[in-house]
PDB file of N, CA and C in Angstrom:
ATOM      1  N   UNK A   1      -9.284-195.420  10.221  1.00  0.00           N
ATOM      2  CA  UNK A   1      -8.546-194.307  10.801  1.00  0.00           C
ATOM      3  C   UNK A   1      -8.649-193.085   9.886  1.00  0.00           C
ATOM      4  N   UNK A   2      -7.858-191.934  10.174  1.00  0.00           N
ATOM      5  CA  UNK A   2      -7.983-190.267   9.628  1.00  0.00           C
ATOM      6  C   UNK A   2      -7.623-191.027   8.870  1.00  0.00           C
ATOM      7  N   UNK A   3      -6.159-191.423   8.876  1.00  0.00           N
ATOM      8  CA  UNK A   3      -5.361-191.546   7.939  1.00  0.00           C
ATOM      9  C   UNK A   3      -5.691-192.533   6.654  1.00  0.00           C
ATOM     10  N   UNK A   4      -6.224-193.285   6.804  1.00  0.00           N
ATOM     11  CA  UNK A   4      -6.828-194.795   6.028  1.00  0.00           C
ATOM     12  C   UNK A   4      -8.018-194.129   5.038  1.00  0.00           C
ATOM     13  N   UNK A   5      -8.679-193.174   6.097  1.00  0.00           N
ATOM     14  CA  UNK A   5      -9.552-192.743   4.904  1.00  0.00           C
ATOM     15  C   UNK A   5      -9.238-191.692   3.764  1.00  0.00           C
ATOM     16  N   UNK A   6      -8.425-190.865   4.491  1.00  0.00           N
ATOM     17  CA  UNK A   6      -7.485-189.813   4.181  1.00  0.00           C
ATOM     18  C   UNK A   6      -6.828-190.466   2.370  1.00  0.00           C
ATOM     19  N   UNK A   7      -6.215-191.403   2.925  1.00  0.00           N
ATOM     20  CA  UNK A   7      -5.549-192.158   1.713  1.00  0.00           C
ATOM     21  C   UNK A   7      -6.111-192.527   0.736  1.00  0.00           C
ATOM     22  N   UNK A   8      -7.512-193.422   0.934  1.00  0.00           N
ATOM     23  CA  UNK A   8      -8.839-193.813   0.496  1.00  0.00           C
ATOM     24  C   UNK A   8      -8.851-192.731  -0.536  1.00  0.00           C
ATOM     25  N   UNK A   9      -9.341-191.513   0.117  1.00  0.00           N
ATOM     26  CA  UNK A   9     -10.232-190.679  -0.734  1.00  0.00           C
ATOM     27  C   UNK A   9      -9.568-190.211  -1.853  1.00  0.00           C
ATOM     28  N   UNK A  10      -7.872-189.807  -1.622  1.00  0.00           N
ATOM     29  CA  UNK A  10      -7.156-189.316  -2.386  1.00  0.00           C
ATOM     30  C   UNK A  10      -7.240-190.213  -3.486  1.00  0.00           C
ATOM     31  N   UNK A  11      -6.862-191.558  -3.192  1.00  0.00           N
ATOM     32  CA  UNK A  11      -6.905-192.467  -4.272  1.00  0.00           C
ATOM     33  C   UNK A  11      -7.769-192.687  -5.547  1.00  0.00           C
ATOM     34  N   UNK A  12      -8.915-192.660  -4.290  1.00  0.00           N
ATOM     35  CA  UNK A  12     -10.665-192.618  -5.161  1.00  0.00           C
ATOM     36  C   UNK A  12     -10.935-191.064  -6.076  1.00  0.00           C
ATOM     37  N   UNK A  13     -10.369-190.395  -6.154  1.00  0.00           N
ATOM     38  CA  UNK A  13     -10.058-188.883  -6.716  1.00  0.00           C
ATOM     39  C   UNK A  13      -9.119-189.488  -8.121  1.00  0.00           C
ATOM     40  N   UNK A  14      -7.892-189.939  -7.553  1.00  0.00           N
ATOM     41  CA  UNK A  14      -6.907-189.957  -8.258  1.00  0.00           C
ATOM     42  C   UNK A  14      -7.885-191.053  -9.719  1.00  0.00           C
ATOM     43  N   UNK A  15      -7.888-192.117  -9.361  1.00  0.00           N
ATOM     44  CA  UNK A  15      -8.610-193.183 -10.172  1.00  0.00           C
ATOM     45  C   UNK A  15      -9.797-192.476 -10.877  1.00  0.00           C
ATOM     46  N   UNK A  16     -10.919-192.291 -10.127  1.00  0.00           N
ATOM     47  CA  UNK A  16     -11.803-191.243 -10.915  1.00  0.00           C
ATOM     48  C   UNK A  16     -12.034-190.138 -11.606  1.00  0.00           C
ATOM     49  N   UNK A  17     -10.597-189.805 -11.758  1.00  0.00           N
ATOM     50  CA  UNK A  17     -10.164-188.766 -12.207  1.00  0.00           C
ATOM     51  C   UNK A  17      -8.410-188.495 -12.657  1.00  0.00           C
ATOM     52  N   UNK A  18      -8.110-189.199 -14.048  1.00  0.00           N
ATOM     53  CA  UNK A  18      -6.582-189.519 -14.048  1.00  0.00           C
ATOM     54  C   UNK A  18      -6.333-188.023 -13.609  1.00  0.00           C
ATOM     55  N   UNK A  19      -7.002-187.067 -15.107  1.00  0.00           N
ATOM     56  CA  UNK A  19      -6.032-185.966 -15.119  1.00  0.00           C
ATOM     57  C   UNK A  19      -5.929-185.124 -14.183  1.00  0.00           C
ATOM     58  N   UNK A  20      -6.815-184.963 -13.053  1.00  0.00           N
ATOM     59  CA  UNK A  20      -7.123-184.381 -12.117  1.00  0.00           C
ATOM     60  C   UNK A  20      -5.987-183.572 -11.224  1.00  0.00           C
ATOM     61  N   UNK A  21      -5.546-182.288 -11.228  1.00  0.00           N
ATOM     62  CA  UNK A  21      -4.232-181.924 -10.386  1.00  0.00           C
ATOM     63  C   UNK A  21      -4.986-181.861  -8.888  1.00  0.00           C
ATOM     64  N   UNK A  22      -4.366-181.995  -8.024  1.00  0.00           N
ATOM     65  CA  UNK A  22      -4.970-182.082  -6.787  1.00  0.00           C
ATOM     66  C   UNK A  22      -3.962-181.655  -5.946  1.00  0.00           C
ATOM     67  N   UNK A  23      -4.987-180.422  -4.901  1.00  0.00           N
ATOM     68  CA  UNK A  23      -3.897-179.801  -3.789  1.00  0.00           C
ATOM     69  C   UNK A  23      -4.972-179.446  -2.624  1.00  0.00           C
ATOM     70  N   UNK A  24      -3.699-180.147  -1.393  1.00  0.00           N
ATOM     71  CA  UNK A  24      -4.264-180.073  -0.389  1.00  0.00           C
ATOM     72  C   UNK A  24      -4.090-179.290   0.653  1.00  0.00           C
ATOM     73  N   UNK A  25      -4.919-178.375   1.454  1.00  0.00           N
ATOM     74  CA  UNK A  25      -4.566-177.501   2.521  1.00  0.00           C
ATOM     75  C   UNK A  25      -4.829-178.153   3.745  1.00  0.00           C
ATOM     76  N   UNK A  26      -4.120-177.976   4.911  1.00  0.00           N
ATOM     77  CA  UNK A  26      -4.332-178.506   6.073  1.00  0.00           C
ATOM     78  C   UNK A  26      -5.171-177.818   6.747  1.00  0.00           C
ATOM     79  N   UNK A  27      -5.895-177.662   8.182  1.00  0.00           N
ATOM     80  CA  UNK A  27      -6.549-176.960   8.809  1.00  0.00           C
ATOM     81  C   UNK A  27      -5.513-175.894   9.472  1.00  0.00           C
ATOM     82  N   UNK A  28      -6.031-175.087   9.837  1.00  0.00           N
ATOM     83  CA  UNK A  28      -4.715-173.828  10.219  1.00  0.00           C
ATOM     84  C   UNK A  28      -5.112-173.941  12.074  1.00  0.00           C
ATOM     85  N   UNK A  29      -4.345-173.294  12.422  1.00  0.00           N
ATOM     86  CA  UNK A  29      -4.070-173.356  13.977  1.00  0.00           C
ATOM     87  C   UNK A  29      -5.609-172.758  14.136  1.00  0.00           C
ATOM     88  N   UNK A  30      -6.138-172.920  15.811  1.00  0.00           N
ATOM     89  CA  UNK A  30      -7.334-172.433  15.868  1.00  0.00           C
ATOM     90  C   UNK A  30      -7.226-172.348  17.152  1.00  0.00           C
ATOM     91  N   UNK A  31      -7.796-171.006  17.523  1.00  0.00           N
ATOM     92  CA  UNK A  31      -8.256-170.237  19.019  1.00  0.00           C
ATOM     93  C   UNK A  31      -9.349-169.653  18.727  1.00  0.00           C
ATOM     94  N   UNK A  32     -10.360-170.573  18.785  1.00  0.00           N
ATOM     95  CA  UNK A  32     -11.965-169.516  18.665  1.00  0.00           C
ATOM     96  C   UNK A  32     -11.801-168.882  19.990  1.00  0.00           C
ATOM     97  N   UNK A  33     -12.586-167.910  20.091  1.00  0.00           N
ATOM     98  CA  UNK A  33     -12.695-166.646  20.829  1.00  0.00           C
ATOM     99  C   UNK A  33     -14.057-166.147  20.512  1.00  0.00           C
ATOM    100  N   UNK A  34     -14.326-165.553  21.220  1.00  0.00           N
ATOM    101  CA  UNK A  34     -15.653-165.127  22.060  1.00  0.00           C
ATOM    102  C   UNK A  34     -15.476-163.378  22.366  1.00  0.00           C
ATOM    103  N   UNK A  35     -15.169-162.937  21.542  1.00  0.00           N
ATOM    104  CA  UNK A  35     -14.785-161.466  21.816  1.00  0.00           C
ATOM    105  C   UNK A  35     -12.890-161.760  22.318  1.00  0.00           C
ATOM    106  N   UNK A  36     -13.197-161.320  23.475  1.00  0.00           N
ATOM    107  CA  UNK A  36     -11.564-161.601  24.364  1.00  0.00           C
ATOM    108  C   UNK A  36     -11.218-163.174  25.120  1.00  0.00           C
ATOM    109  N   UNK A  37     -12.568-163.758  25.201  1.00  0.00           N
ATOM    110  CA  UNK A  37     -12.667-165.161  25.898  1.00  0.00           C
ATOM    111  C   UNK A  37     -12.161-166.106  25.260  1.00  0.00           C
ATOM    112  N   UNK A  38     -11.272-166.818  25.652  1.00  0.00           N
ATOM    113  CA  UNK A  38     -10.981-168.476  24.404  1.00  0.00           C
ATOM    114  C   UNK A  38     -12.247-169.654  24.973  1.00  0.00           C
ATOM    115  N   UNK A  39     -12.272-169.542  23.640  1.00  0.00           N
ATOM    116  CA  UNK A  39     -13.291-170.867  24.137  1.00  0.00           C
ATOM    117  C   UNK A  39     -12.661-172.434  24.238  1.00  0.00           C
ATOM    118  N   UNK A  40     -11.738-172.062  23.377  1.00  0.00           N
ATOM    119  CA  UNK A  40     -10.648-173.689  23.135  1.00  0.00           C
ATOM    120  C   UNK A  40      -9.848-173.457  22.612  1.00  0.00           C
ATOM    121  N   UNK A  41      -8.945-174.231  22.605  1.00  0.00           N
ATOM    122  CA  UNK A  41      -7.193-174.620  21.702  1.00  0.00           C
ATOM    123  C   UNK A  41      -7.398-175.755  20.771  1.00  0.00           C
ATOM    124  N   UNK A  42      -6.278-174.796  19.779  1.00  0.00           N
ATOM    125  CA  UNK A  42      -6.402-176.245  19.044  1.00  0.00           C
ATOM    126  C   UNK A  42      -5.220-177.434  19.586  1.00  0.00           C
ATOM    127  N   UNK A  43      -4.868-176.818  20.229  1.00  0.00           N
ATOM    128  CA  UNK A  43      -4.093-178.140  21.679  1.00  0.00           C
ATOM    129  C   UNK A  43      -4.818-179.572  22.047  1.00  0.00           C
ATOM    130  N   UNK A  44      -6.466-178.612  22.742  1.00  0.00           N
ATOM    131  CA  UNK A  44      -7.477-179.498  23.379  1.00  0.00           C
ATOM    132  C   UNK A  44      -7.339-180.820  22.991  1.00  0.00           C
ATOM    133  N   UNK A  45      -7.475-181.677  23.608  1.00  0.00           N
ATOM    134  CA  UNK A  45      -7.295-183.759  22.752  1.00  0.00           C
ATOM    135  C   UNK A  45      -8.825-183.795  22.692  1.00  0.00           C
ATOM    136  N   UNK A  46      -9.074-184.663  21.788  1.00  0.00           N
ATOM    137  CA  UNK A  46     -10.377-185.525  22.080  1.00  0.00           C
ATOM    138  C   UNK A  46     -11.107-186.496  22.815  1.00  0.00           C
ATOM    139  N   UNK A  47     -11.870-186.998  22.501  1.00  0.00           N
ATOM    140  CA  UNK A  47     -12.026-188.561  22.841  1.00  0.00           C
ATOM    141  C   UNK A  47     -10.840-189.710  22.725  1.00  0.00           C
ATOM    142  N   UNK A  48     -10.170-189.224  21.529  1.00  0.00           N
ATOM    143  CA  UNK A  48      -9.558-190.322  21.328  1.00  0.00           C
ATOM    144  C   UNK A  48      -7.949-189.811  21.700  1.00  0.00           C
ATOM    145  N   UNK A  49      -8.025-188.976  22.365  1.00  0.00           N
ATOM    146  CA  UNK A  49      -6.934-188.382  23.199  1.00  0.00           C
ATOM    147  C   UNK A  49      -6.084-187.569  22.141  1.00  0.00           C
ATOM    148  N   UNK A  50      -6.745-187.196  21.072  1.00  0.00           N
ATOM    149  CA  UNK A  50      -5.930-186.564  19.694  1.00  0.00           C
ATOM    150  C   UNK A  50      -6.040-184.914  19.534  1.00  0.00           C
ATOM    151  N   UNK A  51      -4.987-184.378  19.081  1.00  0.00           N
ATOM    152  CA  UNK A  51      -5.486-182.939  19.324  1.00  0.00           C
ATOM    153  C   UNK A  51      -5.524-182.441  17.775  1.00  0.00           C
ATOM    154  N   UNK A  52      -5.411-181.287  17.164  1.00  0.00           N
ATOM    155  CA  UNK A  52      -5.430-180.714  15.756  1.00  0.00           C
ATOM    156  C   UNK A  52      -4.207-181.103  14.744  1.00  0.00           C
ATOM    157  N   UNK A  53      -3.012-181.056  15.802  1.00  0.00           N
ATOM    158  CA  UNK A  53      -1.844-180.848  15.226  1.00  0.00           C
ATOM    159  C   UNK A  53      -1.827-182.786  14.556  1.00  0.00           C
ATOM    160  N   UNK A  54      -2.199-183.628  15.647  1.00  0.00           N
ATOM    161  CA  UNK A  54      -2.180-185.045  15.364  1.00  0.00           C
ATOM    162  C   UNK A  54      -2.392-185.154  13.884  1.00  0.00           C
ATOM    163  N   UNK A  55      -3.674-184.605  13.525  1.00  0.00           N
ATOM    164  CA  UNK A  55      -4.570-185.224  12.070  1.00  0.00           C
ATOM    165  C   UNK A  55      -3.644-184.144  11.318  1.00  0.00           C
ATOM    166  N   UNK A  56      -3.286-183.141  11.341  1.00  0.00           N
ATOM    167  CA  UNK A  56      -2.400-182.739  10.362  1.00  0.00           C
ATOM    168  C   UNK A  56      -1.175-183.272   9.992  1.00  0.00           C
ATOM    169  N   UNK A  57      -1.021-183.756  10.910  1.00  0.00           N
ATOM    170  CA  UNK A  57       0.518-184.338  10.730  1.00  0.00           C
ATOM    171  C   UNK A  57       0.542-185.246  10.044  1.00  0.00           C
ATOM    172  N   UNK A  58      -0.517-186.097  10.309  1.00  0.00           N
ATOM    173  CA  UNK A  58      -1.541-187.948   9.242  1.00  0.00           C
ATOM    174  C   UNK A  58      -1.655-186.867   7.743  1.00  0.00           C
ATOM    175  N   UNK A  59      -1.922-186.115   7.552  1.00  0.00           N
ATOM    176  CA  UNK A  59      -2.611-185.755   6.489  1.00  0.00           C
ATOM    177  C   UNK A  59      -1.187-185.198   6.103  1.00  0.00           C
ATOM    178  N   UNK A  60      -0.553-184.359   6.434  1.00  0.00           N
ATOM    179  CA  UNK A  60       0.965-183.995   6.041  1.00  0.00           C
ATOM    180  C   UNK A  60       1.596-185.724   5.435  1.00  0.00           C
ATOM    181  N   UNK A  61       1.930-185.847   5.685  1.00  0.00           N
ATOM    182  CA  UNK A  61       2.271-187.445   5.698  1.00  0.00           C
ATOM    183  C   UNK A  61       1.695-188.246   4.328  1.00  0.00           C
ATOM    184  N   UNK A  62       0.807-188.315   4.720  1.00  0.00           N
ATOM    185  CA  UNK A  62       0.001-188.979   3.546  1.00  0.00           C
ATOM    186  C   UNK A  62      -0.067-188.264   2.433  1.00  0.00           C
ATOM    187  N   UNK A  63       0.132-187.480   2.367  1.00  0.00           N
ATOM    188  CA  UNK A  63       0.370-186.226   0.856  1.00  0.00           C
ATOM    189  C   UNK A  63       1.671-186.845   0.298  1.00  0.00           C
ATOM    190  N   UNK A  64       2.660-186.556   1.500  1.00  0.00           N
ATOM    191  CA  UNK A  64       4.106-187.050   1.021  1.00  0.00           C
ATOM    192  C   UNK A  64       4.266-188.429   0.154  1.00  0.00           C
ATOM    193  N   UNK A  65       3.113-189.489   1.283  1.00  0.00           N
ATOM    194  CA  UNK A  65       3.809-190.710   0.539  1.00  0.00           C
ATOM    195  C   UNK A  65       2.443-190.862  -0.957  1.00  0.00           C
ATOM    196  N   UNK A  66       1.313-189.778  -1.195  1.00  0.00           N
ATOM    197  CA  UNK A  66       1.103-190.435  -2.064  1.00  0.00           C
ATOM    198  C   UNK A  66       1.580-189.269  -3.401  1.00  0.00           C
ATOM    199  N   UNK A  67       2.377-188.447  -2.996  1.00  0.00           N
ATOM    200  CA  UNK A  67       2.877-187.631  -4.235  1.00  0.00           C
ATOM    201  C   UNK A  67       1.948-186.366  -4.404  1.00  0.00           C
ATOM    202  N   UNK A  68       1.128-185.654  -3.677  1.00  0.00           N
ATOM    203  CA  UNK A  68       0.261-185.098  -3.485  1.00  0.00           C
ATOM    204  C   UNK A  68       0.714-183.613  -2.957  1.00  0.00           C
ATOM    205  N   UNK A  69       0.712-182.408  -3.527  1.00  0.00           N
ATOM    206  CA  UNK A  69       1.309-181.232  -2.974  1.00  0.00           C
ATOM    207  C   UNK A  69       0.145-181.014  -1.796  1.00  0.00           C
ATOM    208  N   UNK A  70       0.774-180.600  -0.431  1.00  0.00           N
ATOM    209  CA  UNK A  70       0.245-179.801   0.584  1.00  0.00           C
ATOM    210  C   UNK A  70       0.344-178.676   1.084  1.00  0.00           C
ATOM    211  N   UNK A  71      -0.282-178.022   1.280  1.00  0.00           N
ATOM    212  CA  UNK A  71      -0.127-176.409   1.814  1.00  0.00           C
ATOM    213  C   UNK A  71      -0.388-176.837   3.113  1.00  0.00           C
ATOM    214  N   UNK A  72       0.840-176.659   4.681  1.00  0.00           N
ATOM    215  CA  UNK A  72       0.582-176.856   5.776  1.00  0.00           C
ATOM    216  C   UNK A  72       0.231-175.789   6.330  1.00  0.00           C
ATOM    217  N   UNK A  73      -0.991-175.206   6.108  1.00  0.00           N
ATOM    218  CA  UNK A  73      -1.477-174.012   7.067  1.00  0.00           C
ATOM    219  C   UNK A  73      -1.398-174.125   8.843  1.00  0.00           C
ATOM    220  N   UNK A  74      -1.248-174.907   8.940  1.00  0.00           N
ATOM    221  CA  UNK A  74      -1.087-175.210  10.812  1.00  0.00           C
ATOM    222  C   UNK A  74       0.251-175.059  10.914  1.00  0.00           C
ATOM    223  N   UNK A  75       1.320-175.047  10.399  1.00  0.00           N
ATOM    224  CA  UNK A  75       2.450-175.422  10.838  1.00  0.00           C
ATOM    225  C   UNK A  75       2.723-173.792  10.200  1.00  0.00           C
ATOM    226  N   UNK A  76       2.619-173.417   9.139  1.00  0.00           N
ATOM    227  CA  UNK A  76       2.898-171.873   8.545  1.00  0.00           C
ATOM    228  C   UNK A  76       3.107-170.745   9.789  1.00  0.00           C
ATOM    229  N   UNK A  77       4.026-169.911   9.569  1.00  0.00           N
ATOM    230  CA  UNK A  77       4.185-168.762  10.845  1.00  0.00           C
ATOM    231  C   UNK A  77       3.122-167.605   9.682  1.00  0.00           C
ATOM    232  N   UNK A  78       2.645-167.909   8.682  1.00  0.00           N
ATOM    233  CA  UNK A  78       1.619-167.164   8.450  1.00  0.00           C
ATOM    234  C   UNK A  78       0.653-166.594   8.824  1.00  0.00           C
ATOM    235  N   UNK A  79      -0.129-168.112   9.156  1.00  0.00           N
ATOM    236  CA  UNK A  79      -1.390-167.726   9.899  1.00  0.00           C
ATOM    237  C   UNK A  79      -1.099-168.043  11.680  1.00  0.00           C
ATOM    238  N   UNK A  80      -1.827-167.234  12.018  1.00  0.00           N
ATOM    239  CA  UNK A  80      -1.293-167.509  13.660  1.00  0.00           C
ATOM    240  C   UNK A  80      -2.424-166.723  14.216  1.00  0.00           C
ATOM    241  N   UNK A  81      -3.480-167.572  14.674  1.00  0.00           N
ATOM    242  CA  UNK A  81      -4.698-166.857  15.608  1.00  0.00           C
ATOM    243  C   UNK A  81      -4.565-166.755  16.468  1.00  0.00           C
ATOM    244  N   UNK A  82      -3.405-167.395  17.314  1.00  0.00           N
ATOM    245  CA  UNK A  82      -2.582-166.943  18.645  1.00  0.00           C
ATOM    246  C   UNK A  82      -2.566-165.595  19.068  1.00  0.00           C
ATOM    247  N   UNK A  83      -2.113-164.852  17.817  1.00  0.00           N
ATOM    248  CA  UNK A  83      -1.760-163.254  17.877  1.00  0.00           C
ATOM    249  C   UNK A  83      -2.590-162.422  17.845  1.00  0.00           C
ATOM    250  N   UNK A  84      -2.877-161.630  18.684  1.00  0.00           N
ATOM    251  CA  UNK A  84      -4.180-160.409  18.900  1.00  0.00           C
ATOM    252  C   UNK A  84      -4.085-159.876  17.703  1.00  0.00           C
ATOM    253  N   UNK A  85      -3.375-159.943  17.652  1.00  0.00           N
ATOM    254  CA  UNK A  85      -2.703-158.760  16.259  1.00  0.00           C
ATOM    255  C   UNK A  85      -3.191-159.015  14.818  1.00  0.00           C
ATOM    256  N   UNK A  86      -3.037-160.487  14.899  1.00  0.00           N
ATOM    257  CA  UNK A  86      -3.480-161.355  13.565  1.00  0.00           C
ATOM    258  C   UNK A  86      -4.973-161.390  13.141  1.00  0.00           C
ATOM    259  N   UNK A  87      -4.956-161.821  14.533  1.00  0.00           N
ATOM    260  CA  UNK A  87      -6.876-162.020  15.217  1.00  0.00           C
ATOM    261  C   UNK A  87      -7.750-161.009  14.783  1.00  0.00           C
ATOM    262  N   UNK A  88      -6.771-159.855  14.818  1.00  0.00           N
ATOM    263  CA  UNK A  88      -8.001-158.456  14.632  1.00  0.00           C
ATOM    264  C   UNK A  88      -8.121-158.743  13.162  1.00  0.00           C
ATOM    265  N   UNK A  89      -7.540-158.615  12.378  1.00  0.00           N
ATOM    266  CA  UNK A  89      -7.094-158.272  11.053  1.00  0.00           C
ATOM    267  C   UNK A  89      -7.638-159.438  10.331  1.00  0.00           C
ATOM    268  N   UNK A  90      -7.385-160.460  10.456  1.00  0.00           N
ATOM    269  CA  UNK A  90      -6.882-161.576   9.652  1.00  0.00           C
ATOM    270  C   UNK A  90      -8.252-162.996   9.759  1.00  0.00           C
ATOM    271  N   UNK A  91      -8.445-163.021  11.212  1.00  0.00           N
ATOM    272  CA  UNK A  91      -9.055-164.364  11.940  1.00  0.00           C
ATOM    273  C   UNK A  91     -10.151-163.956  13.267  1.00  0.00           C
ATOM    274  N   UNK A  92     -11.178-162.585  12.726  1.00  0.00           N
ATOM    275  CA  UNK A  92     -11.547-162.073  13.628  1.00  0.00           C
ATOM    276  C   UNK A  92     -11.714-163.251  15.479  1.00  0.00           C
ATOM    277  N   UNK A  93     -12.512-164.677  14.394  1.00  0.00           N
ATOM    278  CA  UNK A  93     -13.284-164.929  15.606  1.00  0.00           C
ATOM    279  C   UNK A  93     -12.076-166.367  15.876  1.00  0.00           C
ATOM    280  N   UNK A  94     -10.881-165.959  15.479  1.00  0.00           N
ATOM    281  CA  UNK A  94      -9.833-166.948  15.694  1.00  0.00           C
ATOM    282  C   UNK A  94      -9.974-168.554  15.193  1.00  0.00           C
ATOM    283  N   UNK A  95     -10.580-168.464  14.435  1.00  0.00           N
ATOM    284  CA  UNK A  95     -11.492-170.355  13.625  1.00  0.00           C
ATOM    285  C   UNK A  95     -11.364-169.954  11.939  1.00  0.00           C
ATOM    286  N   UNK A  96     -12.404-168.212  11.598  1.00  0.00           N
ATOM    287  CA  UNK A  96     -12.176-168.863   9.720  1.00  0.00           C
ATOM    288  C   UNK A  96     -11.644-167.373   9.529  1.00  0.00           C
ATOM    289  N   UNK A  97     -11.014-167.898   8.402  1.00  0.00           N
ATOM    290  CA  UNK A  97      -9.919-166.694   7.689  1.00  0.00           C
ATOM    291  C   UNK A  97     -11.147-165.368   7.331  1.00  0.00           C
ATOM    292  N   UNK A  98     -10.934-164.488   7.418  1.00  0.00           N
ATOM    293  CA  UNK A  98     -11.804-163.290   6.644  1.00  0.00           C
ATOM    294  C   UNK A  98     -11.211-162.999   5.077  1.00  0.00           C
ATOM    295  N   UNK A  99     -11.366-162.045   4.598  1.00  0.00           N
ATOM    296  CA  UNK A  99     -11.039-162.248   3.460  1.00  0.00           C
ATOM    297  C   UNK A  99      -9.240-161.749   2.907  1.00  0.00           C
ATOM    298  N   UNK A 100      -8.805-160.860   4.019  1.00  0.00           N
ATOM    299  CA  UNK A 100      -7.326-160.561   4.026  1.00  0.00           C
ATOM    300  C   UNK A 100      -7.151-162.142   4.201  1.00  0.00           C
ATOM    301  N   UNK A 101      -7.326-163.073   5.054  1.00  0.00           N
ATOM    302  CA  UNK A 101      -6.970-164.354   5.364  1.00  0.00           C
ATOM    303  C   UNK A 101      -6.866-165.113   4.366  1.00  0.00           C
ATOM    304  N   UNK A 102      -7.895-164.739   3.691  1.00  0.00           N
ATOM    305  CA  UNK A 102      -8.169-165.877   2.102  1.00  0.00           C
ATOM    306  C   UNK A 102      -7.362-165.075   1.100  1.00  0.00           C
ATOM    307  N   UNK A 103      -6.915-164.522   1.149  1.00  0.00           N
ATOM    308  CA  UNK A 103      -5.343-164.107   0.319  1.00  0.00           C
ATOM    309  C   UNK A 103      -4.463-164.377   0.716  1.00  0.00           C
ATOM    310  N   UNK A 104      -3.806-164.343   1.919  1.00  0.00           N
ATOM    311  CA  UNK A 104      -2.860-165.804   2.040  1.00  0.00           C
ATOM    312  C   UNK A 104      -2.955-166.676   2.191  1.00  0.00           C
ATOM    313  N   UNK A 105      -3.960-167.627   1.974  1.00  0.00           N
ATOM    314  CA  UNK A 105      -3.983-168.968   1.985  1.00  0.00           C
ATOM    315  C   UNK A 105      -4.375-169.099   0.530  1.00  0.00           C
ATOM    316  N   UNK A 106      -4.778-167.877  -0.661  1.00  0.00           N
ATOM    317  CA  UNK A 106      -5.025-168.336  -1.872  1.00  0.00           C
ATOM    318  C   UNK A 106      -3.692-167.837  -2.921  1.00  0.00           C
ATOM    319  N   UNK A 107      -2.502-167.212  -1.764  1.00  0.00           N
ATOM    320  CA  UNK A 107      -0.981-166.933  -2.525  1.00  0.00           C
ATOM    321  C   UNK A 107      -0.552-168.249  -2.107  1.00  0.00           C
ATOM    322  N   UNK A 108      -0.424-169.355  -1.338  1.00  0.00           N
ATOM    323  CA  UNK A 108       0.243-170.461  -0.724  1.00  0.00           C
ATOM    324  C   UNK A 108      -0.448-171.165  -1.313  1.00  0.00           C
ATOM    325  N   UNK A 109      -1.539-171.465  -1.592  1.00  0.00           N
ATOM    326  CA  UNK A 109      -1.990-172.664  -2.388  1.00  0.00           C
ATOM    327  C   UNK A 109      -1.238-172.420  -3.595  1.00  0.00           C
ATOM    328  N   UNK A 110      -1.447-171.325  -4.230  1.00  0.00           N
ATOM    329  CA  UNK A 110      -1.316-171.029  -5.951  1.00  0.00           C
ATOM    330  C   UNK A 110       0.118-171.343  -6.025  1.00  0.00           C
ATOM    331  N   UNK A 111       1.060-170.864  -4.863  1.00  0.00           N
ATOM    332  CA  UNK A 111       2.301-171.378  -4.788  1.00  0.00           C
ATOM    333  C   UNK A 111       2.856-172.949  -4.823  1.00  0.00           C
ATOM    334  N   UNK A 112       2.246-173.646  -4.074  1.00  0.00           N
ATOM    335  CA  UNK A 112       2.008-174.893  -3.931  1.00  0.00           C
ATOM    336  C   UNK A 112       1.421-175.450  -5.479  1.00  0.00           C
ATOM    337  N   UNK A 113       0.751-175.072  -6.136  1.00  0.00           N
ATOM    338  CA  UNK A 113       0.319-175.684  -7.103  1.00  0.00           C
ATOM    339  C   UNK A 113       1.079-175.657  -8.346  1.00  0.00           C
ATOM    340  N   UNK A 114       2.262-174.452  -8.701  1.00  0.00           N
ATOM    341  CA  UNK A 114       2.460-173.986  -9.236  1.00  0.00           C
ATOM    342  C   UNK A 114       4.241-174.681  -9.379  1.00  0.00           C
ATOM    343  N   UNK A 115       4.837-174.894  -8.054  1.00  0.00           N
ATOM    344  CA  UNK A 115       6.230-175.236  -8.057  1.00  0.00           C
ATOM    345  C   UNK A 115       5.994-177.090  -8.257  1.00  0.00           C
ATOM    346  N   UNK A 116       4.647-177.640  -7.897  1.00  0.00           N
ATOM    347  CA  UNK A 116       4.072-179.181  -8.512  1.00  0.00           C
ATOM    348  C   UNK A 116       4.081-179.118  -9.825  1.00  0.00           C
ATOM    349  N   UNK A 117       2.921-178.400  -9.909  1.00  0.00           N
ATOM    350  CA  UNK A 117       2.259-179.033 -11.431  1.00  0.00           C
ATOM    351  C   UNK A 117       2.811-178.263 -12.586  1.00  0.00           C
ATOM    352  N   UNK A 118       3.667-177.099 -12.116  1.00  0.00           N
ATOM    353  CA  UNK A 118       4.266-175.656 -12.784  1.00  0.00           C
ATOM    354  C   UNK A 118       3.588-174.830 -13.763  1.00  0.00           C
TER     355      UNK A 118
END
């Protein structure tokens, strides 16, 4: 499963690496777009009837129980490609951050890393 491997890997990090500080970001909400067109939600399910929010939530989770700081970019009222507004500025093509984008997600990590490991 996400989650099984999810756990796996952290572990295999942790062991291969005592001193290693480790921080994890989630995937952030996603509305690719096509100019004005959506092409998809991150709603959409899969195959396995799972949508975006599912595996974040496994991966939220699994941070918790293995002691692991997370930055939940999907769940954040930060980022929001929902918003035209955001979209222009922030997430042109509503999928990867531009570089205003990668300053708040590189103030929330540093935050995240910082109230952990201090």
């Amino acid at each position: 499963t996400f989650y099984g491997a999810f756990c796996k890997t952290v572990e295999l990090i942790k062991s291969n690496n005592p001193k290693a500080k480790i921080l994890v970001m989630t995937a952030t909400r996603q509305l690719p777009v096509n100019g004005t067109t959506i092409r998809r939600k991150d709603t959409d399910k899969n195959s396995l009837g799972l949508d975006l929010e599912a595996y974040v939530n496994a991966q939220v989770l699994a941070c918790s129980e293995l002691n692991v700081p997370v930055f939940d970019a999907y769940h954040t009222d930060l980022l929001d490609p929902y918003n035209p507004a955001f979209r222009v500025k922030n997430m042109v093509d509503g999928l990867h951050p531009n570089e205003l984008g990668h300053e708040v997600i590189t103030h929330e990590l540093l935050k995240n890393y910082y109230y952990f490991y201090g």
